[in-house]
Protein backbone atom coordinates (compact mmCIF):
# COMPACT_ATOMS: atom_id res chain seq x y z
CA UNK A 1 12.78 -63.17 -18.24
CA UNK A 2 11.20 -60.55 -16.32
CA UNK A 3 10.16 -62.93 -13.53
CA UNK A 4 14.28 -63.74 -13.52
CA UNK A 5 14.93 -59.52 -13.06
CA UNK A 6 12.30 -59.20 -10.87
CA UNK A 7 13.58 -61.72 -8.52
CA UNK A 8 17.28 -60.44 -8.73
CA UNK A 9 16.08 -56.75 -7.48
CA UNK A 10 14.03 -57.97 -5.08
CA UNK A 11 17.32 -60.36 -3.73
CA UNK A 12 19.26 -56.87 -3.86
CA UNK A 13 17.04 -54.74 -2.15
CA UNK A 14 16.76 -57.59 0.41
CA UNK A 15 21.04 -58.03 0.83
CA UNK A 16 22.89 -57.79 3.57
CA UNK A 17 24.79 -54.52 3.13
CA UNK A 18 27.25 -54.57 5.96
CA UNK A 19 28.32 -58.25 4.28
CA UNK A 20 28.36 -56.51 0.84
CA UNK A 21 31.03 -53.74 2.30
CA UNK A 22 32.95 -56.32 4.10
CA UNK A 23 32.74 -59.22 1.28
CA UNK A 24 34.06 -56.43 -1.10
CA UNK A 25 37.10 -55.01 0.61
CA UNK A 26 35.96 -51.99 1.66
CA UNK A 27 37.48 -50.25 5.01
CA UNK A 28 35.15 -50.71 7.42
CA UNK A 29 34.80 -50.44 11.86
CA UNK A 30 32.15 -51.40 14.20
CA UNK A 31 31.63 -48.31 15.44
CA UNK A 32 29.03 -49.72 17.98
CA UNK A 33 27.41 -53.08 18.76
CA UNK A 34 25.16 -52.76 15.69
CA UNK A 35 26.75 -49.85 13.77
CA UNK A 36 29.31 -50.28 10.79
CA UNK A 37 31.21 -47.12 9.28
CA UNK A 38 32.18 -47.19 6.01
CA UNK A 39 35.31 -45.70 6.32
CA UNK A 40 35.89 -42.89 3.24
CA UNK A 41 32.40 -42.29 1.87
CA UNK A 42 31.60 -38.75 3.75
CA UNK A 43 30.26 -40.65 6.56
CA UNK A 44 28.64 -43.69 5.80
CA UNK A 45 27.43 -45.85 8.31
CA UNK A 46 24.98 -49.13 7.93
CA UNK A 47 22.97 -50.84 10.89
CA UNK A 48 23.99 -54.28 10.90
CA UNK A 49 20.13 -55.43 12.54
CA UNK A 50 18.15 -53.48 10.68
CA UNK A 51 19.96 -52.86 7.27
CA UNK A 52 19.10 -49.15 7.48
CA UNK A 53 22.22 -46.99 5.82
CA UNK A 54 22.78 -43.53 6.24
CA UNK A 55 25.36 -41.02 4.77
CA UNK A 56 25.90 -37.56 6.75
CA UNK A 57 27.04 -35.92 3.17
CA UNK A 58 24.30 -37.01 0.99
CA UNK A 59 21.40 -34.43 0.55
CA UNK A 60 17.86 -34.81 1.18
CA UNK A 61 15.85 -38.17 0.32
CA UNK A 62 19.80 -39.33 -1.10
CA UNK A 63 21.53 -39.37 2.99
CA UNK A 64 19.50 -42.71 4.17
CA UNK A 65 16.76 -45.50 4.45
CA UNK A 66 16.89 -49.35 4.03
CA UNK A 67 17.39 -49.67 0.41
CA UNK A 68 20.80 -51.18 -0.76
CA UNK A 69 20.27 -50.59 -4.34
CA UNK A 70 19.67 -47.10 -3.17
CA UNK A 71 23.17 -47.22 -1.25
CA UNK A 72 25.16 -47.90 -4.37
CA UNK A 73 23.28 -45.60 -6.52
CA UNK A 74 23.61 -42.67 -4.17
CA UNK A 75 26.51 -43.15 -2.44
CA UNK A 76 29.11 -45.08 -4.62
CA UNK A 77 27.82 -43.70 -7.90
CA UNK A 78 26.49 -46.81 -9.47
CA UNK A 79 24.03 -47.07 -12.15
CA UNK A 80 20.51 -48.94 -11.01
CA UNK A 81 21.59 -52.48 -13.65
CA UNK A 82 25.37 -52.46 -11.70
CA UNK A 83 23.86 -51.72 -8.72
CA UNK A 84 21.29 -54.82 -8.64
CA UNK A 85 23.92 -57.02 -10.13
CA UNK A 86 26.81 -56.37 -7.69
CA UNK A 87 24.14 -57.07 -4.51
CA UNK A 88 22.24 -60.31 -5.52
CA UNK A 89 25.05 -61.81 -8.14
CA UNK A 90 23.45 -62.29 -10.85
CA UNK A 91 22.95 -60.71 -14.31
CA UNK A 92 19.82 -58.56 -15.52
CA UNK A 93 18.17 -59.62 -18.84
CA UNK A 94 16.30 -57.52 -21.42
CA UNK A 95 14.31 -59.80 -23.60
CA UNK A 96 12.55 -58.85 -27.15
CA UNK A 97 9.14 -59.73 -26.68
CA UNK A 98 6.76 -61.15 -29.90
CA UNK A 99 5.05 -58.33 -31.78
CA UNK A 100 7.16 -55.89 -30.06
CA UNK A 101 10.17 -53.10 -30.03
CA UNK A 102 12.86 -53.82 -28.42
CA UNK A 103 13.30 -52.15 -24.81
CA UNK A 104 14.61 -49.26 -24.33
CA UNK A 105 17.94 -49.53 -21.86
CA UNK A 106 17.98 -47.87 -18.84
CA UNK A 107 19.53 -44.74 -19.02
CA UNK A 108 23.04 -44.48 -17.50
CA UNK A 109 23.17 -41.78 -14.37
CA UNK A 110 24.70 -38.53 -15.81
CA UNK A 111 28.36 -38.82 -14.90
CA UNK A 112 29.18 -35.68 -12.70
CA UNK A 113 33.04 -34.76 -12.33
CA UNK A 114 34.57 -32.54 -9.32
CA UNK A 115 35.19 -29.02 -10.17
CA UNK A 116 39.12 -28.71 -11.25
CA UNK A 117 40.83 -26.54 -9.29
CA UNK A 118 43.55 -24.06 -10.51
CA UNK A 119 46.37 -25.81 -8.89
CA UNK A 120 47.40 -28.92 -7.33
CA UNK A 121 49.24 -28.01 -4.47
CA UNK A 122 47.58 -30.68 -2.11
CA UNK A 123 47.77 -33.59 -4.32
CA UNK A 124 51.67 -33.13 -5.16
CA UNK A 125 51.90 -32.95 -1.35
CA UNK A 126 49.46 -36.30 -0.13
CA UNK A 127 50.96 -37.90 -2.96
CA UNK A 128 54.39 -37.52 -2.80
CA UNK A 129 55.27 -36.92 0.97
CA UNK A 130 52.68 -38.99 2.97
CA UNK A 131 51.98 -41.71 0.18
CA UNK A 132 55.92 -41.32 -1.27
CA UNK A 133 55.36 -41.17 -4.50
CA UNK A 134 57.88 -40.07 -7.06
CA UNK A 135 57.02 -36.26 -8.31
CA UNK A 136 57.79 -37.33 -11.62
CA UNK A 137 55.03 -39.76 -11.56
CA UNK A 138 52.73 -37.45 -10.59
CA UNK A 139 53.21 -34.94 -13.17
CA UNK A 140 53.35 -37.48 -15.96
CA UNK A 141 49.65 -38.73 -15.01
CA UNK A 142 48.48 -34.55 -14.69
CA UNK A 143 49.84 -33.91 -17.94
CA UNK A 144 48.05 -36.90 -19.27
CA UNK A 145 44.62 -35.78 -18.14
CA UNK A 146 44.53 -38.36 -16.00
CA UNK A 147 45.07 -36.77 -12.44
CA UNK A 148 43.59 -33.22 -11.11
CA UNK A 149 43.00 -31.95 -7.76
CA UNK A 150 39.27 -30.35 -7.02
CA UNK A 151 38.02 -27.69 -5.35
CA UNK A 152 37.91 -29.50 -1.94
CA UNK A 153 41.72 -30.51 -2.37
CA UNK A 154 40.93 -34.20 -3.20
CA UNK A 155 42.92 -36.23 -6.00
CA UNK A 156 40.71 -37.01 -9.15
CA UNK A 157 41.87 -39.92 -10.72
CA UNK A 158 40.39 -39.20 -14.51
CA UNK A 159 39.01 -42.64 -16.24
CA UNK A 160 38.81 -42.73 -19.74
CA UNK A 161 37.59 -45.08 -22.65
CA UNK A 162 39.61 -46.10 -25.49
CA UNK A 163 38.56 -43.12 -27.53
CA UNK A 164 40.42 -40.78 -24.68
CA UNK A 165 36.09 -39.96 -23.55
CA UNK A 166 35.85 -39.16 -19.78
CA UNK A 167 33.72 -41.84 -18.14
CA UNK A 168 34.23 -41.61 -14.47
CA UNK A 169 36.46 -40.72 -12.05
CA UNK A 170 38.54 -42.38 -8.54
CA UNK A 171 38.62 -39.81 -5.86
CA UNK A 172 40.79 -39.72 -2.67
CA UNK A 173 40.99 -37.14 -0.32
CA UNK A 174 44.56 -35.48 0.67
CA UNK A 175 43.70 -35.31 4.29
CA UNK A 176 45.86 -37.54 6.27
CA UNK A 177 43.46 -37.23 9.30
CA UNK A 178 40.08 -37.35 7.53
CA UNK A 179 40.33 -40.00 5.31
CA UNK A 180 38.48 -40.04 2.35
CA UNK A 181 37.73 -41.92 -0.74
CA UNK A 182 35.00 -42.98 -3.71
CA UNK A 183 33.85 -42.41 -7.04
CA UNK A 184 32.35 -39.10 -9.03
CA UNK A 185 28.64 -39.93 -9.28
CA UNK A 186 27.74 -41.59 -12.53
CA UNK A 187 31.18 -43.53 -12.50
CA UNK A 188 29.75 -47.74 -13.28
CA UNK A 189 32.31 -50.20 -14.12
CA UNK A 190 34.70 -48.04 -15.77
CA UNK A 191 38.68 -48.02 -14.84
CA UNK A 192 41.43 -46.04 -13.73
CA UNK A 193 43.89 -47.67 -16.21
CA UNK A 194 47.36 -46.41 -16.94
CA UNK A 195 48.73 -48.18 -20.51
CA UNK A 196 52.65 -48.36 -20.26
CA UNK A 197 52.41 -49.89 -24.14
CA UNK A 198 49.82 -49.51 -27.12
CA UNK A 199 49.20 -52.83 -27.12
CA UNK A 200 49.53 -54.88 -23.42
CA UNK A 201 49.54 -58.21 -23.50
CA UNK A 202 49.15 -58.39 -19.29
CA UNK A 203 47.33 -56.79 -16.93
CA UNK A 204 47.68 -55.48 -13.23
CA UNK A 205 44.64 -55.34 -11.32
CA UNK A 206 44.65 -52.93 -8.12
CA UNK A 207 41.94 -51.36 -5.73
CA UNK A 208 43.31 -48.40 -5.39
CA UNK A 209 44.75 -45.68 -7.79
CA UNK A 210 47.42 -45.19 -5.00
CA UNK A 211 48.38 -48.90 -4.60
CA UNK A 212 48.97 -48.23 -8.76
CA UNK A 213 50.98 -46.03 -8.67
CA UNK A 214 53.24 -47.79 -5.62
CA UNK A 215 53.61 -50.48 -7.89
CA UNK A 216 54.51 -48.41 -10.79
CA UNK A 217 57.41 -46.71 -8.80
CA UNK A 218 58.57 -50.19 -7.28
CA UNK A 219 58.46 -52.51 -10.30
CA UNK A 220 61.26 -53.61 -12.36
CA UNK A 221 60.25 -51.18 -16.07
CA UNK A 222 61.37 -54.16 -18.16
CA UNK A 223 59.28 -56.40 -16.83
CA UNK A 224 55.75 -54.72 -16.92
CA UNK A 225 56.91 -52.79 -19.96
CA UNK A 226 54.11 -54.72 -22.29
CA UNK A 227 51.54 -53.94 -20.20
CA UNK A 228 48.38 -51.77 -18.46
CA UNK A 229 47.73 -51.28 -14.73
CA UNK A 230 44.13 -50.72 -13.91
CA UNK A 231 42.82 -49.34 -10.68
CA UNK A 232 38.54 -50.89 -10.12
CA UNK A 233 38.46 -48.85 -6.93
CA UNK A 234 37.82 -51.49 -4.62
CA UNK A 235 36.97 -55.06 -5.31
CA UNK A 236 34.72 -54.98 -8.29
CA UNK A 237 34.49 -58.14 -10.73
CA UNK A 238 32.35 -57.19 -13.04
CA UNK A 239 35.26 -54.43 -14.03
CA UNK A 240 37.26 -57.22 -15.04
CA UNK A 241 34.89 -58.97 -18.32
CA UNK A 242 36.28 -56.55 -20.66
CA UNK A 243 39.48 -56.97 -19.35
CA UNK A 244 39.02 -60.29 -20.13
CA UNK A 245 37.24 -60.27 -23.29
CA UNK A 246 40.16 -58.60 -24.64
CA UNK A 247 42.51 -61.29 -24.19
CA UNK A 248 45.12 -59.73 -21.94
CA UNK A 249 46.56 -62.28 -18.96
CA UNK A 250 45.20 -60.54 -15.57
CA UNK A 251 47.16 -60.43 -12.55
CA UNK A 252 45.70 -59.35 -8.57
CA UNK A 253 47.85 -57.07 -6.72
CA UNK A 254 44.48 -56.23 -4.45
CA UNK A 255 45.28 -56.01 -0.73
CA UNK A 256 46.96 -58.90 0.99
CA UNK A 257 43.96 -59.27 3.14
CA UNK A 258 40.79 -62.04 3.82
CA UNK A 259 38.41 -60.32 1.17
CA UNK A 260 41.48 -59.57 -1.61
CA UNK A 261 42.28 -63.65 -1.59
CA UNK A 262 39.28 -64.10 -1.69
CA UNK A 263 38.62 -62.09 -4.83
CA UNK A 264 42.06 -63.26 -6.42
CA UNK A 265 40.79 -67.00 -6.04
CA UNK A 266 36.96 -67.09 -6.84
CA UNK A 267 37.83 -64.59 -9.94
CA UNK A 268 40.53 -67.01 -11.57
CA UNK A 269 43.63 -64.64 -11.35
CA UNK A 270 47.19 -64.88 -10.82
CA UNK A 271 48.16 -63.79 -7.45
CA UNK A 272 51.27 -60.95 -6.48
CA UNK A 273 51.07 -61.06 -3.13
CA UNK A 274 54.06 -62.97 -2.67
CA UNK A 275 56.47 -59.52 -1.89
CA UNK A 276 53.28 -58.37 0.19
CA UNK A 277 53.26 -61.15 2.51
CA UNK A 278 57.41 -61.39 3.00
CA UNK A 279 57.22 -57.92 3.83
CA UNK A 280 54.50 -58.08 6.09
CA UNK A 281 52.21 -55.60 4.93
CA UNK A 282 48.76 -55.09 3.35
CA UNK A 283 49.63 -52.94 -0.14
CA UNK A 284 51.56 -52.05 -2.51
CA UNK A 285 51.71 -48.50 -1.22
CA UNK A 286 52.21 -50.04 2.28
CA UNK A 287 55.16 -51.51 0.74
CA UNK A 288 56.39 -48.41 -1.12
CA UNK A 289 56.44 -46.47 2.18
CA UNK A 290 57.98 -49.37 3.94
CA UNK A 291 60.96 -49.84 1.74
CA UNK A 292 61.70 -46.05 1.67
CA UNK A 293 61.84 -45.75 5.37
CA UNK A 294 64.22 -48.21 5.50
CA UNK A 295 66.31 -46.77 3.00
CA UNK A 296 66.33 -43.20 4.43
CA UNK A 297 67.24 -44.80 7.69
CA UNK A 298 70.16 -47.02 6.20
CA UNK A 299 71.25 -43.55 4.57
CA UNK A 300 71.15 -41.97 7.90
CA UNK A 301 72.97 -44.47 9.76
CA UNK A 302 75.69 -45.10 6.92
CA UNK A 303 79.16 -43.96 8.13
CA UNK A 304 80.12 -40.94 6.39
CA UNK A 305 83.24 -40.88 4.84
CA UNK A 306 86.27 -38.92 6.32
CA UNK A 307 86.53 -35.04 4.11
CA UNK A 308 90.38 -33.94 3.75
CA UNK A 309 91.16 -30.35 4.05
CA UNK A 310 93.56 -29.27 1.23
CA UNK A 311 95.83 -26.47 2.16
């Protein structure tokens, strides 16, 4: 057994992390021959010859080097067990040896959760004017614990286990010029999930807490009415076992793009991309903004009808 872990950290530290970024979904540019920025992770960028990373907002030994377990840990907020798993696909055993207590588990990295902030100003704002989401959506989710804004102004997304515990956190900046997105540090596999029932029978799969909520606003009520929409922020399948496990029916509405098709396919779920694809675009939140525009401008070009004056 540990000649089986052994080999699966040593295939992780060895991956190819520009392929893991790209593979997974994540929003990334060549920013140079060799040079790939991974867009929304405080500056993030990984040399595609050597396999060196290095983040401009990480501190001290955390900002760099050629480690990709090191990446995930210190950058995306991964524990060291997800961390090996997601890079060399496979699955990390403990074994009870003869004679001997069982092993201890590795402990989980502390979770650490953005200072709250007193109001949330910025959020209400990204959210509902650039991103065109309904207010009312917003405030049900901050009432709910489940959405603050931080100190710097970005959205927390709050995750929670089914005990109402804090276990991670989704955050996306407000700034529509400086995009910005990831997860609090100590944030694993754990969910952004949003139950519309007590009991779902069905589940909607997203990679992004925005994309959620798009498909919240733009969905028919009566037809995801039994069910939970879950946000893995990004394309991560070992989020969706306990999904799984517990028996609910699990639907993709990741992004309508090579890597989301991808995932939808090799992960054995039912695709809604269909609306996506008629509409030519690569989100649900692409779609939301989309089919407002064209409603404001079929309101604006409407002929108005003709006012009386009543003497």
């Amino acid at each position: 057994m540990s000649e089986i872990n052994d080999e699966l950290i040593q295939k992780a530290r060895n991956a190819d992390l520009a392929d893991y970024f790209i593979r997974n979904g994540y929003e990334c540019e060549m920013k140079s021959k060799n040079e790939l920025h991974v867009k929304g992770h405080g500056g993030l960028f990984v040399n595609t010859q050597t396999n060196k990373w290095y983040c401009f907002s990480q501190a001290g030994d955390s900002r760099g080097g050629s480690n990709p377990v090191n990446c995930l840990t210190d950058v995306l907020g991964f524990d060291f067990k997800t961390a090996v798993e997601h890079l060399s696909g496979g699955r990390l055993i403990y074994e009870r040896k003869q004679n001997a207590e069982a092993p201890v588990p590795e402990k989980k990295r502390e979770l650490v959760l953005p200072e709250k902030n007193e109001d949330m100003k910025k959020v209400f704002a990204y959210l509902c004017k650039t991103r065109m989401i309904k207010p009312d959506i917003v405030s049900e989710l901050a009432k709910s614990g489940l959405l603050y804004q931080d100190k710097k102004g970005n959205a927390v997304f709050v995750h929670k286990d089914d005990s109402g515990k804090i276990i991670g956190a989704e955050i996306q900046g407000t700034n529509s010029f400086q995009r910005f997105k990831g997860v609090a540090p100590g944030t694993s596999e754990s969910v952004f999930a949003f139950k519309l029932c007590d009991k779902p029978n069905s589940c909607y799969v997203f990679e992004s807490a925005i994309d959620l909520l798009s498909f919240k606003q733009l969905a028919n009520p009566e037809k995801i009415k039994n069910s939970m929409l879950v946000s893995m922020a990004g394309l991560k399948p070992n989020t969706l076992k306990n999904l799984a496990e517990s028996g609910v029916k699990l639907y993709s509405c990741v992004d309508n793009d090579e890597a989301g098709i991808k995932f939808t396919q090799s992960n054995g779920l039912t695709p809604c991309r269909r609306i996506l694809e008629e509409n030519g675009v690569k989100d649900y939140n692409d779609l939301l903004k989309s089919l407002t525009a064209k409603t404001q401008q079929q309101t604006q070009t409407a002929p108005r009808k003709n006012s009386h004056s009543h003497r």
